[in-house]
C-alpha atoms as a PDB file:
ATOM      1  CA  UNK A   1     -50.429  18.385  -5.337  1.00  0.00           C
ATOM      2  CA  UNK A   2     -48.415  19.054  -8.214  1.00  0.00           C
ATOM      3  CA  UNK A   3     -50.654  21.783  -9.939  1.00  0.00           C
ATOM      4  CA  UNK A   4     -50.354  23.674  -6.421  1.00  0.00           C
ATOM      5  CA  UNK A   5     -46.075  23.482  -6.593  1.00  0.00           C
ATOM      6  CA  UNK A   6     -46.588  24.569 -10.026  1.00  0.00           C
ATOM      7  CA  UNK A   7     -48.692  27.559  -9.488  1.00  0.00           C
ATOM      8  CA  UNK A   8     -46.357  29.092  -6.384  1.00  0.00           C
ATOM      9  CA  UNK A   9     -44.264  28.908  -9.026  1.00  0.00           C
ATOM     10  CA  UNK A  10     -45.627  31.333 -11.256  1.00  0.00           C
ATOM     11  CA  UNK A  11     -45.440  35.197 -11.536  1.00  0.00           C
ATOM     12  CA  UNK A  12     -48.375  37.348 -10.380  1.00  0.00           C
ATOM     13  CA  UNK A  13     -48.669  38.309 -14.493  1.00  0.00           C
ATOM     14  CA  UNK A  14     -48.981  34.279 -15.163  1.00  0.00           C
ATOM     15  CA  UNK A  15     -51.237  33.902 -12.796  1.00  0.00           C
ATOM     16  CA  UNK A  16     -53.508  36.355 -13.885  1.00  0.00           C
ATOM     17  CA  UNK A  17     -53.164  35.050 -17.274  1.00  0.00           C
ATOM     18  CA  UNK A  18     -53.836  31.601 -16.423  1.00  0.00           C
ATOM     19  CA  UNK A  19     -57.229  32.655 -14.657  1.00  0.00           C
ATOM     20  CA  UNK A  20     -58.328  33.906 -17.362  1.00  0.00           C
ATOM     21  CA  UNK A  21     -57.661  31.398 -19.728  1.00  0.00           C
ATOM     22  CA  UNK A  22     -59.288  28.671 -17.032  1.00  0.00           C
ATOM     23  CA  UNK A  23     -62.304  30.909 -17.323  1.00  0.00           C
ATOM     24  CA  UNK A  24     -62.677  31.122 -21.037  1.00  0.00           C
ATOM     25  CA  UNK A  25     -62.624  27.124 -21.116  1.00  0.00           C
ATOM     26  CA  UNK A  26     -64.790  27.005 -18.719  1.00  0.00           C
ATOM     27  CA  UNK A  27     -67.538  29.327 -20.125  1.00  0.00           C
ATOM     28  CA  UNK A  28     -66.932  27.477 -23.358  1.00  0.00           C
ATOM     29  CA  UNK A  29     -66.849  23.866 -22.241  1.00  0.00           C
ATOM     30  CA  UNK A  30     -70.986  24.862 -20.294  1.00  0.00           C
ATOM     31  CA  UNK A  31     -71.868  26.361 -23.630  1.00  0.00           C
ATOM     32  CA  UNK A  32     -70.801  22.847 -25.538  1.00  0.00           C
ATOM     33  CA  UNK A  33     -72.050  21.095 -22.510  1.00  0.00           C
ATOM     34  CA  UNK A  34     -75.501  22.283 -22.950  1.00  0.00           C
ATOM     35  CA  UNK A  35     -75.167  21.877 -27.218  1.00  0.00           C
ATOM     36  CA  UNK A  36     -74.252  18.786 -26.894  1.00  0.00           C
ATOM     37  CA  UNK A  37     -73.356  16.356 -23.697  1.00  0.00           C
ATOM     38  CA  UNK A  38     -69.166  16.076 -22.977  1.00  0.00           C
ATOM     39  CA  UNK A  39     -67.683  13.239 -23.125  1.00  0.00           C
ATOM     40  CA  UNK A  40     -66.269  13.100 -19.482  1.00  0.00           C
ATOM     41  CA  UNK A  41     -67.928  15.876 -17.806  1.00  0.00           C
ATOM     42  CA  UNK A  42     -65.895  15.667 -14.862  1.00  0.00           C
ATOM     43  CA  UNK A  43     -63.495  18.525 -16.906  1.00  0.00           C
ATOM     44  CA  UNK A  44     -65.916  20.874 -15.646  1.00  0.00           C
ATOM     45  CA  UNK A  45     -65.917  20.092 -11.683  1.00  0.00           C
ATOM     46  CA  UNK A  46     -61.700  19.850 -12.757  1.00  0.00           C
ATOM     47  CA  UNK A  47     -61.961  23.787 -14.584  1.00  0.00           C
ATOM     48  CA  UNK A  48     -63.364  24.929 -11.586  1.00  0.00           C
ATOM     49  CA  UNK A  49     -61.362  23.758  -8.942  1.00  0.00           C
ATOM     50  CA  UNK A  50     -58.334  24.800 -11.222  1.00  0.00           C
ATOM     51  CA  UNK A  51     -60.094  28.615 -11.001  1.00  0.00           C
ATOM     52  CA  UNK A  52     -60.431  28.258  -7.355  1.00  0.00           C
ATOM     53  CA  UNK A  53     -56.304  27.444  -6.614  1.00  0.00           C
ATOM     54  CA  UNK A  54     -55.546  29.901  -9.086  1.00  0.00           C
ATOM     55  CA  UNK A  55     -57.833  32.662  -6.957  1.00  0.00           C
ATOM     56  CA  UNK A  56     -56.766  31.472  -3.611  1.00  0.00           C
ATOM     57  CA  UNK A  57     -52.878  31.427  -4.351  1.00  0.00           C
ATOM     58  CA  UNK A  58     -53.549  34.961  -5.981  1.00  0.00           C
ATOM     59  CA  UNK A  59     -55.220  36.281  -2.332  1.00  0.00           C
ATOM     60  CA  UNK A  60     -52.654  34.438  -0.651  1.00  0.00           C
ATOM     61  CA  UNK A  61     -49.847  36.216  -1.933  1.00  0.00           C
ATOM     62  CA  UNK A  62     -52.287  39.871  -1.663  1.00  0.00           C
ATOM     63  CA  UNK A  63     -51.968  39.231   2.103  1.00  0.00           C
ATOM     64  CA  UNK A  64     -49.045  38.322   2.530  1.00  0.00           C
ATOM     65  CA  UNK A  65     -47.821  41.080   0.464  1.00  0.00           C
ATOM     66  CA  UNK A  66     -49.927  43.358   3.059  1.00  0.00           C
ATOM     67  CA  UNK A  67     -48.773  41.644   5.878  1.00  0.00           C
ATOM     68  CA  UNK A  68     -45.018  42.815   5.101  1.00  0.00           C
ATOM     69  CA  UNK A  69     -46.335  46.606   4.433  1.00  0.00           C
ATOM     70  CA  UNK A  70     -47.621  46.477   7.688  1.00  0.00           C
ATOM     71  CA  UNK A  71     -44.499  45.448   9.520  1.00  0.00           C
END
């Protein structure tokens, strides 16, 4: 609940910027994952839901953004 106040938060440009830096830890925590087990590999179900709020609060504000053009 609190990383979804956070995120409304942010600026489109943060946003953005925190996808990709979720993604980059993601792609690098499978690449360790498969080297060499994680220590808690719950991180990676974590990353990825993480990715997923970032992407819906991004289309969220896309429509509602076209929802006002339209009006």
């Amino acid at each position: 609940m609190k990383n979804k106040l956070m995120l409304k938060d942010l600026s489109d440009k943060e946003l953005q910027e925190r996808l990709e830096v979720e993604q980059m830890q993601l792609v690098k925590m499978r690449i360790n994952h498969a080297v060499s087990p994680l220590e808690n590999p719950n991180v990676l179900n974590t990353t990825r839901k993480n990715i997923a709020r970032i992407n819906t609060e991004i289309r969220m504000r896309q429509i509602s953004s076209e929802n006002s053009k339209v009006e």
